[in-house]
PDB file of N, CA and C in Angstrom:
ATOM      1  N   UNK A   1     146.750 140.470 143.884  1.00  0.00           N
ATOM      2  CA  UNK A   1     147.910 141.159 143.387  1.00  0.00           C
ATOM      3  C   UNK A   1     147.954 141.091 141.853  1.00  0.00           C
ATOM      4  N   UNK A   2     147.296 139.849 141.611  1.00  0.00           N
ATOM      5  CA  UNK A   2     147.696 139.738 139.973  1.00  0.00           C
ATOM      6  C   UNK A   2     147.049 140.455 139.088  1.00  0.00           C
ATOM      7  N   UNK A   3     145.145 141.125 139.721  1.00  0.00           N
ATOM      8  CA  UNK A   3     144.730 141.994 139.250  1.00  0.00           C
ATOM      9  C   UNK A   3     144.649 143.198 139.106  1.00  0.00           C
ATOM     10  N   UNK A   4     145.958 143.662 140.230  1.00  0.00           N
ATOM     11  CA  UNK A   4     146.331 145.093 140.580  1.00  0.00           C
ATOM     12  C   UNK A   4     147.368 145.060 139.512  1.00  0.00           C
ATOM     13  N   UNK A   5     148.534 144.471 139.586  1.00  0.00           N
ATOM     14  CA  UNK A   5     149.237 144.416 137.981  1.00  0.00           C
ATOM     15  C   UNK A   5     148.712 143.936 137.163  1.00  0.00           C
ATOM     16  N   UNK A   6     147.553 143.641 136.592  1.00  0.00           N
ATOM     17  CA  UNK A   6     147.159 143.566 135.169  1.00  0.00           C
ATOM     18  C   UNK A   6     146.303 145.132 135.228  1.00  0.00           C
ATOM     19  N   UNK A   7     145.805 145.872 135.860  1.00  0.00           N
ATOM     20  CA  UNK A   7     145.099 147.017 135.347  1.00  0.00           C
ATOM     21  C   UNK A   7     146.453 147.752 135.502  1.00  0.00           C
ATOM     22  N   UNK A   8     147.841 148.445 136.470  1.00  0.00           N
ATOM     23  CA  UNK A   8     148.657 148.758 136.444  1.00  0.00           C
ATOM     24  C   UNK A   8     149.728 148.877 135.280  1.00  0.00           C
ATOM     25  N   UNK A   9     149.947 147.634 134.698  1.00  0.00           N
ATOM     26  CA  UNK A   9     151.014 147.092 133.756  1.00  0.00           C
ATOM     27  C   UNK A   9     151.105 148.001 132.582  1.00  0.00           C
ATOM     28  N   UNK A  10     151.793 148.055 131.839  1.00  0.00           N
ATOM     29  CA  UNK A  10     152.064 149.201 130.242  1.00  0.00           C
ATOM     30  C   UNK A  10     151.363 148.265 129.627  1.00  0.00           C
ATOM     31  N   UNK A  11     150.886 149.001 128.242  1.00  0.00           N
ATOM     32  CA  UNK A  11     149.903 147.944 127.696  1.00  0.00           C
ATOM     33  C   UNK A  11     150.432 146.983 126.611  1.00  0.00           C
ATOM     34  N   UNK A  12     151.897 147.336 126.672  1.00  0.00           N
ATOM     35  CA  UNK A  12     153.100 146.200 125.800  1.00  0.00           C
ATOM     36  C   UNK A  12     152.985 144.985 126.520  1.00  0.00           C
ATOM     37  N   UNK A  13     153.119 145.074 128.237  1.00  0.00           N
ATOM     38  CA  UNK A  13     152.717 143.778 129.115  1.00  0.00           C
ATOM     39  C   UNK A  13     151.671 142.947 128.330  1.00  0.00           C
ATOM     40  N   UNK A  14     150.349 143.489 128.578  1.00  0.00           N
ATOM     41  CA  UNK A  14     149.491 142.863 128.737  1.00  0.00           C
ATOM     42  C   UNK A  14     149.075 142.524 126.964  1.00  0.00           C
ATOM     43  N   UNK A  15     149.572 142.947 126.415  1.00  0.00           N
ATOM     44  CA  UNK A  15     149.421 142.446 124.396  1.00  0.00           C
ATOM     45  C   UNK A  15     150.672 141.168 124.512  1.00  0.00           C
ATOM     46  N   UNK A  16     151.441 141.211 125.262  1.00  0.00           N
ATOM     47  CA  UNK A  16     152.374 139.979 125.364  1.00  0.00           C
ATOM     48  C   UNK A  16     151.284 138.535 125.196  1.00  0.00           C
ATOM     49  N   UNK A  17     150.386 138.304 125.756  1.00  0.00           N
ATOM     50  CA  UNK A  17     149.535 137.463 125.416  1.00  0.00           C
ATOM     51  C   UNK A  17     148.691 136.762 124.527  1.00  0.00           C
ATOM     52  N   UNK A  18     148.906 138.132 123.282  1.00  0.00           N
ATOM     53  CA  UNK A  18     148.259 138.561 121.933  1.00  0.00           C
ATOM     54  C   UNK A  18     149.110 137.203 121.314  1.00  0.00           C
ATOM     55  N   UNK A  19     147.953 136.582 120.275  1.00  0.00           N
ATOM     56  CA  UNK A  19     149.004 135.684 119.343  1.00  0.00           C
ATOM     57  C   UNK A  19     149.387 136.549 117.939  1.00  0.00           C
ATOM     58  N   UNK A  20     148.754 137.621 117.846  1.00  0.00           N
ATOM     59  CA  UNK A  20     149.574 138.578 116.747  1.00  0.00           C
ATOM     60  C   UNK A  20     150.695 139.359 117.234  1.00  0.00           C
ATOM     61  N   UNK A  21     150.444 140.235 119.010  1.00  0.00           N
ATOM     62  CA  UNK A  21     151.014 141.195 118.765  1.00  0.00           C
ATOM     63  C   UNK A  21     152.495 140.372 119.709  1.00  0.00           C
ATOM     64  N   UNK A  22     152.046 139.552 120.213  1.00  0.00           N
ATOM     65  CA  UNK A  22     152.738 138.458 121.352  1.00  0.00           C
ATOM     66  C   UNK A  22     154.329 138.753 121.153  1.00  0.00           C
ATOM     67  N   UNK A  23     154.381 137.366 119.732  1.00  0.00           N
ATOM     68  CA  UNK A  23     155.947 137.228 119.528  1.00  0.00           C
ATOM     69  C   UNK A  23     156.462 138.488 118.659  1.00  0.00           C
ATOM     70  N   UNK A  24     155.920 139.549 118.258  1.00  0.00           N
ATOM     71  CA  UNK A  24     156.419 140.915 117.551  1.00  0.00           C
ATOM     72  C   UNK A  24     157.207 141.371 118.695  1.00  0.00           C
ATOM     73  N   UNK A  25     156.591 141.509 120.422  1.00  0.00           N
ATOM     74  CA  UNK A  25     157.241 141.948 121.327  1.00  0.00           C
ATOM     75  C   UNK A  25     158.397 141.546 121.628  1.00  0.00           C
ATOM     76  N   UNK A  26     158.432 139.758 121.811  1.00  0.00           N
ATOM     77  CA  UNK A  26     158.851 139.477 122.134  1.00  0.00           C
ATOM     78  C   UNK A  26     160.353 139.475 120.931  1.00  0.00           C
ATOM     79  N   UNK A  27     160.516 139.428 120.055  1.00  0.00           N
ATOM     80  CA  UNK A  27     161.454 139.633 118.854  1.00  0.00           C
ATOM     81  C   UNK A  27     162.133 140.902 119.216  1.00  0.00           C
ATOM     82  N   UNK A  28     160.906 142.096 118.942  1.00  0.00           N
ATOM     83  CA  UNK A  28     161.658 143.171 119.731  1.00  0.00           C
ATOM     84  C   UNK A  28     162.323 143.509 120.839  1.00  0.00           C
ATOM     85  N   UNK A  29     162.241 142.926 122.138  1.00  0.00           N
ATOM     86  CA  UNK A  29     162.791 142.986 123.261  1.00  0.00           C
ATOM     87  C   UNK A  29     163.764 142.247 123.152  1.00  0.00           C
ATOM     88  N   UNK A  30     163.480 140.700 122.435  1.00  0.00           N
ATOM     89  CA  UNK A  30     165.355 139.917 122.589  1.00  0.00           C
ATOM     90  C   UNK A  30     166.773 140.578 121.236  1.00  0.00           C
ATOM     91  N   UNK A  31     165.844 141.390 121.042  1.00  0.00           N
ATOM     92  CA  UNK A  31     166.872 141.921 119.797  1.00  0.00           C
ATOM     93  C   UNK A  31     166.765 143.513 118.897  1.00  0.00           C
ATOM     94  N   UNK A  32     166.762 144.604 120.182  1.00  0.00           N
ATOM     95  CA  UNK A  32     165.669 145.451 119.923  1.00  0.00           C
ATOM     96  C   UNK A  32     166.883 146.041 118.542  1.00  0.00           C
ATOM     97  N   UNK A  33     168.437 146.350 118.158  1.00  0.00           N
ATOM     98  CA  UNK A  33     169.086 146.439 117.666  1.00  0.00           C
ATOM     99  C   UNK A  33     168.966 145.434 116.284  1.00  0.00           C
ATOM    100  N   UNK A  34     168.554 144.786 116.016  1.00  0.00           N
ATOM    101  CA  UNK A  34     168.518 144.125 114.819  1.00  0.00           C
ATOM    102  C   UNK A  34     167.510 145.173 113.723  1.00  0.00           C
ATOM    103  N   UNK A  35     167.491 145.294 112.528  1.00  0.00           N
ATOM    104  CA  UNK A  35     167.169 145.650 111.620  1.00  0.00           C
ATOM    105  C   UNK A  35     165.465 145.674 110.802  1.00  0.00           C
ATOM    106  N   UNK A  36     165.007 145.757 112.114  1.00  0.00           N
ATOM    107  CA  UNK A  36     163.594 145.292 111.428  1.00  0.00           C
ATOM    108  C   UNK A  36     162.618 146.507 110.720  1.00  0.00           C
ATOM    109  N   UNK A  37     162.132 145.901 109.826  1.00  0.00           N
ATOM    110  CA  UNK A  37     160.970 146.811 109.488  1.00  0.00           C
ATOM    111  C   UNK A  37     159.446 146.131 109.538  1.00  0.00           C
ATOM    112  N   UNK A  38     158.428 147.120 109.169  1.00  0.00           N
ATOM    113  CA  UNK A  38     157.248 146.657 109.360  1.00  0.00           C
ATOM    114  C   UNK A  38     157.189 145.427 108.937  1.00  0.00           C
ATOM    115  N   UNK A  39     157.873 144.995 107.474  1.00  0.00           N
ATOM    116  CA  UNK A  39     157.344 143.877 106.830  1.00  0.00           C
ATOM    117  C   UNK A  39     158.097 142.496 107.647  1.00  0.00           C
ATOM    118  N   UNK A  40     159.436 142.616 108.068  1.00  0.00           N
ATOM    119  CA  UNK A  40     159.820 141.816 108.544  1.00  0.00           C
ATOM    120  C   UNK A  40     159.124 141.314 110.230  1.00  0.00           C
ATOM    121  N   UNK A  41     158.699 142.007 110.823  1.00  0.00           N
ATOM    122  CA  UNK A  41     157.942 142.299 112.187  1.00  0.00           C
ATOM    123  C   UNK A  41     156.572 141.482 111.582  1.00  0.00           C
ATOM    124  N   UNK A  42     156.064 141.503 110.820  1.00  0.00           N
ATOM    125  CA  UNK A  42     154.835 141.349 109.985  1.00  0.00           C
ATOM    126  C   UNK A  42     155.093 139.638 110.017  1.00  0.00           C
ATOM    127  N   UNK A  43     155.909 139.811 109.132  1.00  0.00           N
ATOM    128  CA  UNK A  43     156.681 138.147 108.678  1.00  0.00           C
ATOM    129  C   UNK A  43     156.919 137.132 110.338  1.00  0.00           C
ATOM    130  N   UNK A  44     157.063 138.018 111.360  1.00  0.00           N
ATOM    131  CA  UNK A  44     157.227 137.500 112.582  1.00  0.00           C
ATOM    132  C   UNK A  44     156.061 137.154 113.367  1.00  0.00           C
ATOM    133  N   UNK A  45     154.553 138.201 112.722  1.00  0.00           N
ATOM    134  CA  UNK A  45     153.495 137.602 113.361  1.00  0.00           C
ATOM    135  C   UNK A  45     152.664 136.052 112.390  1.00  0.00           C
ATOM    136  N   UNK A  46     153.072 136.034 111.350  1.00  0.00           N
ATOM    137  CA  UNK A  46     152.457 135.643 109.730  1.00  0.00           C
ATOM    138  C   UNK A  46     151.126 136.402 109.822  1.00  0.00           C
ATOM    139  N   UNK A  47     151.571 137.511 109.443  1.00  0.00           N
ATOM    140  CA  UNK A  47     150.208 138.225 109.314  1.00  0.00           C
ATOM    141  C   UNK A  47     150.740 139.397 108.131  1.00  0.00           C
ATOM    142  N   UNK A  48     149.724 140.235 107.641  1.00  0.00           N
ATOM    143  CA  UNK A  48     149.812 141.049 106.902  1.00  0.00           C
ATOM    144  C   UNK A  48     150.345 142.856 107.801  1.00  0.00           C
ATOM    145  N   UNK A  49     151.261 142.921 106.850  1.00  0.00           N
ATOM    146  CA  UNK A  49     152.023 144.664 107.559  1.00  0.00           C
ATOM    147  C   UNK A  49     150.563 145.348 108.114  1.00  0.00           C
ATOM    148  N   UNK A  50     149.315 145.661 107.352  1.00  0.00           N
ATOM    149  CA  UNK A  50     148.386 146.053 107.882  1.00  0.00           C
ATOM    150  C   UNK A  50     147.723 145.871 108.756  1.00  0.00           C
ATOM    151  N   UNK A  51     147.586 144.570 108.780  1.00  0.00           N
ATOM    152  CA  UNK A  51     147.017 143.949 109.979  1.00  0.00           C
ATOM    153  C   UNK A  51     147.910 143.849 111.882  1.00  0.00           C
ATOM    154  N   UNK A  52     149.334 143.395 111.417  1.00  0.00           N
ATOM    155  CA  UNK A  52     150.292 144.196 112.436  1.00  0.00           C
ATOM    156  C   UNK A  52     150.237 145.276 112.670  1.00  0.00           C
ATOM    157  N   UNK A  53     149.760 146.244 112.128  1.00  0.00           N
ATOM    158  CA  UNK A  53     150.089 147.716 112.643  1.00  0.00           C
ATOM    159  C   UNK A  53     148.740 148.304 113.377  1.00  0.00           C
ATOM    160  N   UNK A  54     147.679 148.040 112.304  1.00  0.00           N
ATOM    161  CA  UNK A  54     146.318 148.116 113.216  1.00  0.00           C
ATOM    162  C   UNK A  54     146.516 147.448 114.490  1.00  0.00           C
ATOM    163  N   UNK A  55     146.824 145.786 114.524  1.00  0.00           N
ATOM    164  CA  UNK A  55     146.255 145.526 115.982  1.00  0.00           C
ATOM    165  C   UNK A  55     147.448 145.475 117.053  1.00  0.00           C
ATOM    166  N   UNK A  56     148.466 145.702 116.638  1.00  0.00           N
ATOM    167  CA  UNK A  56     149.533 146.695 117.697  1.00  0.00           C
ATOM    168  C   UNK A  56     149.616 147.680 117.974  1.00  0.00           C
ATOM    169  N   UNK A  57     148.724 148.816 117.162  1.00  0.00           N
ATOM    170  CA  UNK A  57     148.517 150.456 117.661  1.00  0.00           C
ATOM    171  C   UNK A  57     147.312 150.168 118.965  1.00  0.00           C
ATOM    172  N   UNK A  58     146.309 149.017 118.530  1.00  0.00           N
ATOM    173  CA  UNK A  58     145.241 148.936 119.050  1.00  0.00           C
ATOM    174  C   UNK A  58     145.602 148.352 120.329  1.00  0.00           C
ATOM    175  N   UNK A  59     146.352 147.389 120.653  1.00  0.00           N
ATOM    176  CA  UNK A  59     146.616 146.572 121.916  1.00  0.00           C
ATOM    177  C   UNK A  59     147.891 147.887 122.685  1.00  0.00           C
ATOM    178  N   UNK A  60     149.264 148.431 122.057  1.00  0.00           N
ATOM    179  CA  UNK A  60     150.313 148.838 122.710  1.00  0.00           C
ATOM    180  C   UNK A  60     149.981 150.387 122.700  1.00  0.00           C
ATOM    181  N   UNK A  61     149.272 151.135 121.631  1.00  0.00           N
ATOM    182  CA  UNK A  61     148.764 152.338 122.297  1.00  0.00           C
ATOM    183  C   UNK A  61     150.140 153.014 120.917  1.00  0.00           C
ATOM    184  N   UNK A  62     150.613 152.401 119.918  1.00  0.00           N
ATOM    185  CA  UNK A  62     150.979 153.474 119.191  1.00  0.00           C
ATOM    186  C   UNK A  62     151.778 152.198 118.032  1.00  0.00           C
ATOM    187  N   UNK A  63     152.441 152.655 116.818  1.00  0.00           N
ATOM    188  CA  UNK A  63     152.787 151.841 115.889  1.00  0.00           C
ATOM    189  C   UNK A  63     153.887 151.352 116.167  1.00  0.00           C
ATOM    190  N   UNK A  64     153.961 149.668 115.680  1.00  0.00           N
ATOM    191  CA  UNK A  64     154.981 148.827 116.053  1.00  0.00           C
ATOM    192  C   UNK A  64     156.481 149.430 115.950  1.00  0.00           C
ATOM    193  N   UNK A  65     156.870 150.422 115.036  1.00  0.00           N
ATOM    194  CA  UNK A  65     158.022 150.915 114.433  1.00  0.00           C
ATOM    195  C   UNK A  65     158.431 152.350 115.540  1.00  0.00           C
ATOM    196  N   UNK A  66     157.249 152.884 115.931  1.00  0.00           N
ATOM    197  CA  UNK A  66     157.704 153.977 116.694  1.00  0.00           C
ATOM    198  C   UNK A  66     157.749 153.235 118.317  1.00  0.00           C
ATOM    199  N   UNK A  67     156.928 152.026 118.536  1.00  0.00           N
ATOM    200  CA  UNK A  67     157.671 151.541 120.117  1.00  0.00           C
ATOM    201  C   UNK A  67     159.101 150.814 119.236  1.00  0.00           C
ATOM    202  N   UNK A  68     159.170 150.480 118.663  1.00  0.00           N
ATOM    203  CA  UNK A  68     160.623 150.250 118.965  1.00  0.00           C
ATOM    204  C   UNK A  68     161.947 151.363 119.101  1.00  0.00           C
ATOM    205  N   UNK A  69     161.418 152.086 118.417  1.00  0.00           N
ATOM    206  CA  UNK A  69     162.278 153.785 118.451  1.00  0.00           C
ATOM    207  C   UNK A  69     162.324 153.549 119.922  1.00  0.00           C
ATOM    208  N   UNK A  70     161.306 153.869 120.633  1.00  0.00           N
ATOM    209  CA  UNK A  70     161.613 153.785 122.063  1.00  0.00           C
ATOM    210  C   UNK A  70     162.131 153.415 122.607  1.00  0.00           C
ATOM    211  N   UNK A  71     161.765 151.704 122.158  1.00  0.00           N
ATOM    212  CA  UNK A  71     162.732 150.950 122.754  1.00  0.00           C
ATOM    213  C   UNK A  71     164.142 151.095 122.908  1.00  0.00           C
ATOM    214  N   UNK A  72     164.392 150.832 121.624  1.00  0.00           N
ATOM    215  CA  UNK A  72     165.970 151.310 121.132  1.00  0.00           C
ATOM    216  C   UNK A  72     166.488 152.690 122.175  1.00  0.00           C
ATOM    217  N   UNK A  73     165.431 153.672 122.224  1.00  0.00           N
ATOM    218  CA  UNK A  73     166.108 154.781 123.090  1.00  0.00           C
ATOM    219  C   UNK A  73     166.599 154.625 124.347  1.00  0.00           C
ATOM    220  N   UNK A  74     165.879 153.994 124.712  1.00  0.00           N
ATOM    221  CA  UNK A  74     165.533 153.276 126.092  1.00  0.00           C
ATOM    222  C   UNK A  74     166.934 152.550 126.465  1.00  0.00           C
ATOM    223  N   UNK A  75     166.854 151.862 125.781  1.00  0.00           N
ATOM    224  CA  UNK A  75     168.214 151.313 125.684  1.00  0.00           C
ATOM    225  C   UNK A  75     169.339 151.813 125.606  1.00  0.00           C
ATOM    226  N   UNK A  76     169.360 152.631 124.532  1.00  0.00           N
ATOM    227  CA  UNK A  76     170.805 153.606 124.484  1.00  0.00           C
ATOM    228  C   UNK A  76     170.922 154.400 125.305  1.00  0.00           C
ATOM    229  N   UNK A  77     169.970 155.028 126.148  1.00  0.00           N
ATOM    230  CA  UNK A  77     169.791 155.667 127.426  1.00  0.00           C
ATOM    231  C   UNK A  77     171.040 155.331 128.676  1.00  0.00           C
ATOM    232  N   UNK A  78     170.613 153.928 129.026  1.00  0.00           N
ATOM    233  CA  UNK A  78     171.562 153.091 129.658  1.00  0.00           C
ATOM    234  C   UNK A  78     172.514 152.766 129.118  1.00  0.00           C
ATOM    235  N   UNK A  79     172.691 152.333 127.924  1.00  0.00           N
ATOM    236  CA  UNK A  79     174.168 152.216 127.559  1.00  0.00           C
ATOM    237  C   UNK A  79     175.136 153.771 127.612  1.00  0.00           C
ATOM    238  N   UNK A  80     174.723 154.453 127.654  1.00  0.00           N
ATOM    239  CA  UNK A  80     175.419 155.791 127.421  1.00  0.00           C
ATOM    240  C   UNK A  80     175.967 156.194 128.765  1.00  0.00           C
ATOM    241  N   UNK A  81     175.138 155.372 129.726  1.00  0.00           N
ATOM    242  CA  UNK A  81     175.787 155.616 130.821  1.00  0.00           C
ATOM    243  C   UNK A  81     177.093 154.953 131.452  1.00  0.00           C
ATOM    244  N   UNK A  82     177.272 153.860 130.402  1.00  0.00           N
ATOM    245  CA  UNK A  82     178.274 153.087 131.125  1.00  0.00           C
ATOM    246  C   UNK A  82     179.833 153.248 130.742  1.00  0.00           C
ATOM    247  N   UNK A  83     180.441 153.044 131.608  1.00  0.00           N
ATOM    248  CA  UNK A  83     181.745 153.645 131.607  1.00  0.00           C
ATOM    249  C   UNK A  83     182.663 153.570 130.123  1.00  0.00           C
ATOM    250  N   UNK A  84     183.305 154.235 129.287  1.00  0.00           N
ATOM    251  CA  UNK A  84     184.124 154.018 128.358  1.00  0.00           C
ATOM    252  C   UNK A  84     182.986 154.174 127.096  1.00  0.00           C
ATOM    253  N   UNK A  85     181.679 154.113 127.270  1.00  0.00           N
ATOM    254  CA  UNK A  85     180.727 154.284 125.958  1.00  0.00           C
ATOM    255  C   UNK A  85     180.643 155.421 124.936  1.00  0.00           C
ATOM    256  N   UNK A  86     180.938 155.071 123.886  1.00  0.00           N
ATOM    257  CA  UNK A  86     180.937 155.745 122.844  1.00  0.00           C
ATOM    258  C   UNK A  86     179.621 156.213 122.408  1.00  0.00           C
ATOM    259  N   UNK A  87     179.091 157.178 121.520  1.00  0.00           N
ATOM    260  CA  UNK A  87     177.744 157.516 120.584  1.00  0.00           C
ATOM    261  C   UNK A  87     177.973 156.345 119.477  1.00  0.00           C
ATOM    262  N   UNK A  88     178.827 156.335 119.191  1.00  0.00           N
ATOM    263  CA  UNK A  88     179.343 155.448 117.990  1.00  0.00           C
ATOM    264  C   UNK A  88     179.160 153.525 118.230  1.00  0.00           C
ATOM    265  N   UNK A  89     179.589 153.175 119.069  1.00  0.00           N
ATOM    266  CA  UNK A  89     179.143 151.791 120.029  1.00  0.00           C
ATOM    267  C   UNK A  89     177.895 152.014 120.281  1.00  0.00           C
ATOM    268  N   UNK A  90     177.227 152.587 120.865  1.00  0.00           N
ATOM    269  CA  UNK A  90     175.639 152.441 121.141  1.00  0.00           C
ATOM    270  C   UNK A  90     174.978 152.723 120.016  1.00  0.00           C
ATOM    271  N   UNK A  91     175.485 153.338 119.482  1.00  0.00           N
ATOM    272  CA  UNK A  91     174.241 153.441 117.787  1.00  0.00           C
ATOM    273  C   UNK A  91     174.332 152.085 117.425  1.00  0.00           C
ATOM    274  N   UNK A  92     175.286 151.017 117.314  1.00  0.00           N
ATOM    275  CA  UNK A  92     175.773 150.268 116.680  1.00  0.00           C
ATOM    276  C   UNK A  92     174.828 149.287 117.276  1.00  0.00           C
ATOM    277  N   UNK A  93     174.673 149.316 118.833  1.00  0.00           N
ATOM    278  CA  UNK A  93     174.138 148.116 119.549  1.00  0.00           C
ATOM    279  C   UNK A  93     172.746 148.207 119.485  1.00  0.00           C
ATOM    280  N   UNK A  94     172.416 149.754 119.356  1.00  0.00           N
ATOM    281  CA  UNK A  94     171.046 149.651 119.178  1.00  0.00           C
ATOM    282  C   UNK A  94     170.268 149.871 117.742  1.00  0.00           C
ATOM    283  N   UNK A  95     170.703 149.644 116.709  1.00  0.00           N
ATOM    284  CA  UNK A  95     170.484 149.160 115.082  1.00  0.00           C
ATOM    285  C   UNK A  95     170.629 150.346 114.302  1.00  0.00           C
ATOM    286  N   UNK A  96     171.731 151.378 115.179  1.00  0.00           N
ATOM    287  CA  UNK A  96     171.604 152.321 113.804  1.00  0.00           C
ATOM    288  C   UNK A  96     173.182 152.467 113.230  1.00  0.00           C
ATOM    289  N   UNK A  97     173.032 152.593 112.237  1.00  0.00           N
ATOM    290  CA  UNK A  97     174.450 152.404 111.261  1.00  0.00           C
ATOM    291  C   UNK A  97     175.359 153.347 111.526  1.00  0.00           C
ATOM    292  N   UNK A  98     174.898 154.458 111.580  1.00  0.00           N
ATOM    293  CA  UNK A  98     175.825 155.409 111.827  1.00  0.00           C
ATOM    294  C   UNK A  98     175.759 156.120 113.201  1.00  0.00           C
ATOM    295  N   UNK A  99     176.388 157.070 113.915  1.00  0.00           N
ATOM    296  CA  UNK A  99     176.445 158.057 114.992  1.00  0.00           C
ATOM    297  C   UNK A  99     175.197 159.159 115.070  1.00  0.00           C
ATOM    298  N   UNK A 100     175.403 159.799 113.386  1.00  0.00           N
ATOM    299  CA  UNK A 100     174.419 160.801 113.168  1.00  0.00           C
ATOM    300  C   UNK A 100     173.154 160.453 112.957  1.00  0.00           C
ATOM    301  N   UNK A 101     172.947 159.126 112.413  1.00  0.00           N
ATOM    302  CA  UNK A 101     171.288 159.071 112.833  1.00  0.00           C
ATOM    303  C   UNK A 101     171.214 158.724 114.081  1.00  0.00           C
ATOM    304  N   UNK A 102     171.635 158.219 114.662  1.00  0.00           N
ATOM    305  CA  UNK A 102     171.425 157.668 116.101  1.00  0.00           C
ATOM    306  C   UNK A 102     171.306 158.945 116.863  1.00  0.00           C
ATOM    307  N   UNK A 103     171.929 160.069 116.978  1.00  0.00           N
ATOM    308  CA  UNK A 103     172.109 161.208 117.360  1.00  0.00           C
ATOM    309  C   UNK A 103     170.970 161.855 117.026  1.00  0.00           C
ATOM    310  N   UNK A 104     170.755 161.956 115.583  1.00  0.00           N
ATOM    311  CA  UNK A 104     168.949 162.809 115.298  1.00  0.00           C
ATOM    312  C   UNK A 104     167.783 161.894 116.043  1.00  0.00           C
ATOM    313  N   UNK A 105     168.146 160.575 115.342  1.00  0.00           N
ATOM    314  CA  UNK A 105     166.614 160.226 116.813  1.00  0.00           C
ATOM    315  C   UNK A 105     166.628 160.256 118.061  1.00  0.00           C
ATOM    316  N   UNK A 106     167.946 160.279 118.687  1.00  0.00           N
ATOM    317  CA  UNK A 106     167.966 160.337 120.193  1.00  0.00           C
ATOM    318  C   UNK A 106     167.483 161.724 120.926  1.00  0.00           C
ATOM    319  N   UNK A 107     167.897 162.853 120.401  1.00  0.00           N
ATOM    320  CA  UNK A 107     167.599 163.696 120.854  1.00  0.00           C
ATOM    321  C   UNK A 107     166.304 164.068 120.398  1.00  0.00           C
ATOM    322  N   UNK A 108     165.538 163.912 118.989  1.00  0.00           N
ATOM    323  CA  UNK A 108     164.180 163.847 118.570  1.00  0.00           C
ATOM    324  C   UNK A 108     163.466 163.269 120.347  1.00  0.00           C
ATOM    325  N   UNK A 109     163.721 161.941 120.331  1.00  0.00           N
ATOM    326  CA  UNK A 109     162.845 161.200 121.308  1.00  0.00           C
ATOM    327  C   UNK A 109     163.280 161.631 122.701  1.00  0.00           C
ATOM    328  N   UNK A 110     164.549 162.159 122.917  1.00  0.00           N
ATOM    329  CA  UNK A 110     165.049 162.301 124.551  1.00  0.00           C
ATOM    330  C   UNK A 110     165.002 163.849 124.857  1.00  0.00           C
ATOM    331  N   UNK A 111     165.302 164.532 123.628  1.00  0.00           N
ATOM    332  CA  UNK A 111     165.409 166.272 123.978  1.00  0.00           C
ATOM    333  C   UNK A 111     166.697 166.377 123.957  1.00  0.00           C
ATOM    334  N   UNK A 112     167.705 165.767 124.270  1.00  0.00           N
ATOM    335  CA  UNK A 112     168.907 166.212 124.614  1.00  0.00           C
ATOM    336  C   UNK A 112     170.208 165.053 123.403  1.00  0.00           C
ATOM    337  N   UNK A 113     171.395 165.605 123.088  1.00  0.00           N
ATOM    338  CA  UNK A 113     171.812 164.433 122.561  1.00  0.00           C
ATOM    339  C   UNK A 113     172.656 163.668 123.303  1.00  0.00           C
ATOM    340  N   UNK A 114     172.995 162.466 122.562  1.00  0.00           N
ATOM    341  CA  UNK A 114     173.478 161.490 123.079  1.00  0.00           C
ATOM    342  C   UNK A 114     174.619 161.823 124.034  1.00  0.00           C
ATOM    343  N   UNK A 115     175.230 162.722 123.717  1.00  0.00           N
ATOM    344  CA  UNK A 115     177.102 162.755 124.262  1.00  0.00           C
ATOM    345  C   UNK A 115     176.517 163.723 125.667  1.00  0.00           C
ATOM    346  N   UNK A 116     175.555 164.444 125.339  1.00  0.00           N
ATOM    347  CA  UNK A 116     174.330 165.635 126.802  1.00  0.00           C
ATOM    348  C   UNK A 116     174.668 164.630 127.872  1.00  0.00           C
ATOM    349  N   UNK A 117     173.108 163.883 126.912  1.00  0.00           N
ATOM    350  CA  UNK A 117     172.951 162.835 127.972  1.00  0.00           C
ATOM    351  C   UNK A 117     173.936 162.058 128.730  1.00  0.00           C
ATOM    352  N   UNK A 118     174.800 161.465 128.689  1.00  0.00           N
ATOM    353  CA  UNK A 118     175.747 160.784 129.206  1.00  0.00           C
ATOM    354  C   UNK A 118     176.968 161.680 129.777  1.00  0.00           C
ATOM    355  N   UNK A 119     176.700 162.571 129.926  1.00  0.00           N
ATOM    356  CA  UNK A 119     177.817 163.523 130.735  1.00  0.00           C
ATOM    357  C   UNK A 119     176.832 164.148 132.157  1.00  0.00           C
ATOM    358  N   UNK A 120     175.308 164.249 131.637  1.00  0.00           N
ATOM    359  CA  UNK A 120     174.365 164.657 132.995  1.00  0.00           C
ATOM    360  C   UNK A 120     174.381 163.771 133.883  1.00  0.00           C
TER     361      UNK A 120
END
């Protein structure tokens, strides 16, 4: 079984193991709303911004800054669904300052915007 989910798994799983790309994930997943940029993500592997970005495109299949976009979407996805949720509260929870950026990347990454989504 364990080798049917390791060829199965997303390839964020299996870089979890990585001692560069490891705790970057793991930072991102316990706090995908916090404020990070390359250099600080960088500062989280002690490695150089270049060197983070090469061997996290190389292990997760795209750049550390655009899986977290995802992430973050991902997230606001579900929050949008839950009862009483604002565009304005979920931008907030998921690290963006205002409504209207949260709104241009959501629908950039989802197709639809935020207030769409949560009424479909």
């Amino acid at each position: 079984m364990r080798d049917w989910f390791e060829q199965k798994s997303p390839p964020w799983y299996q870089a979890l193991g990585d001692d560069v790309v490891g705790p970057v994930l793991q930072a991102l997943h316990n706090s995908p709303g916090a404020p990070w940029t390359l250099n600080s993500l960088a500062g989280v592997a002690n490695v150089s911004r270049t060197t983070l970005a090469r061997r996290f495109t190389e292990l997760v299949g795209e750049p550390p800054l655009a899986y977290l976009t995802d992430l973050r979407m991902t997230h606001a996805a579900g929050l949008l669904t839950e009862p009483g949720a604002t565009v304005q509260s979920v931008a907030r929870q998921v690290g963006y300052a205002d409504a209207f950026s949260f709104s241009t990347a959501f629908k950039r990454n989802r197709g639809t915007s935020p207030s769409a989504y949560a009424t479909a």
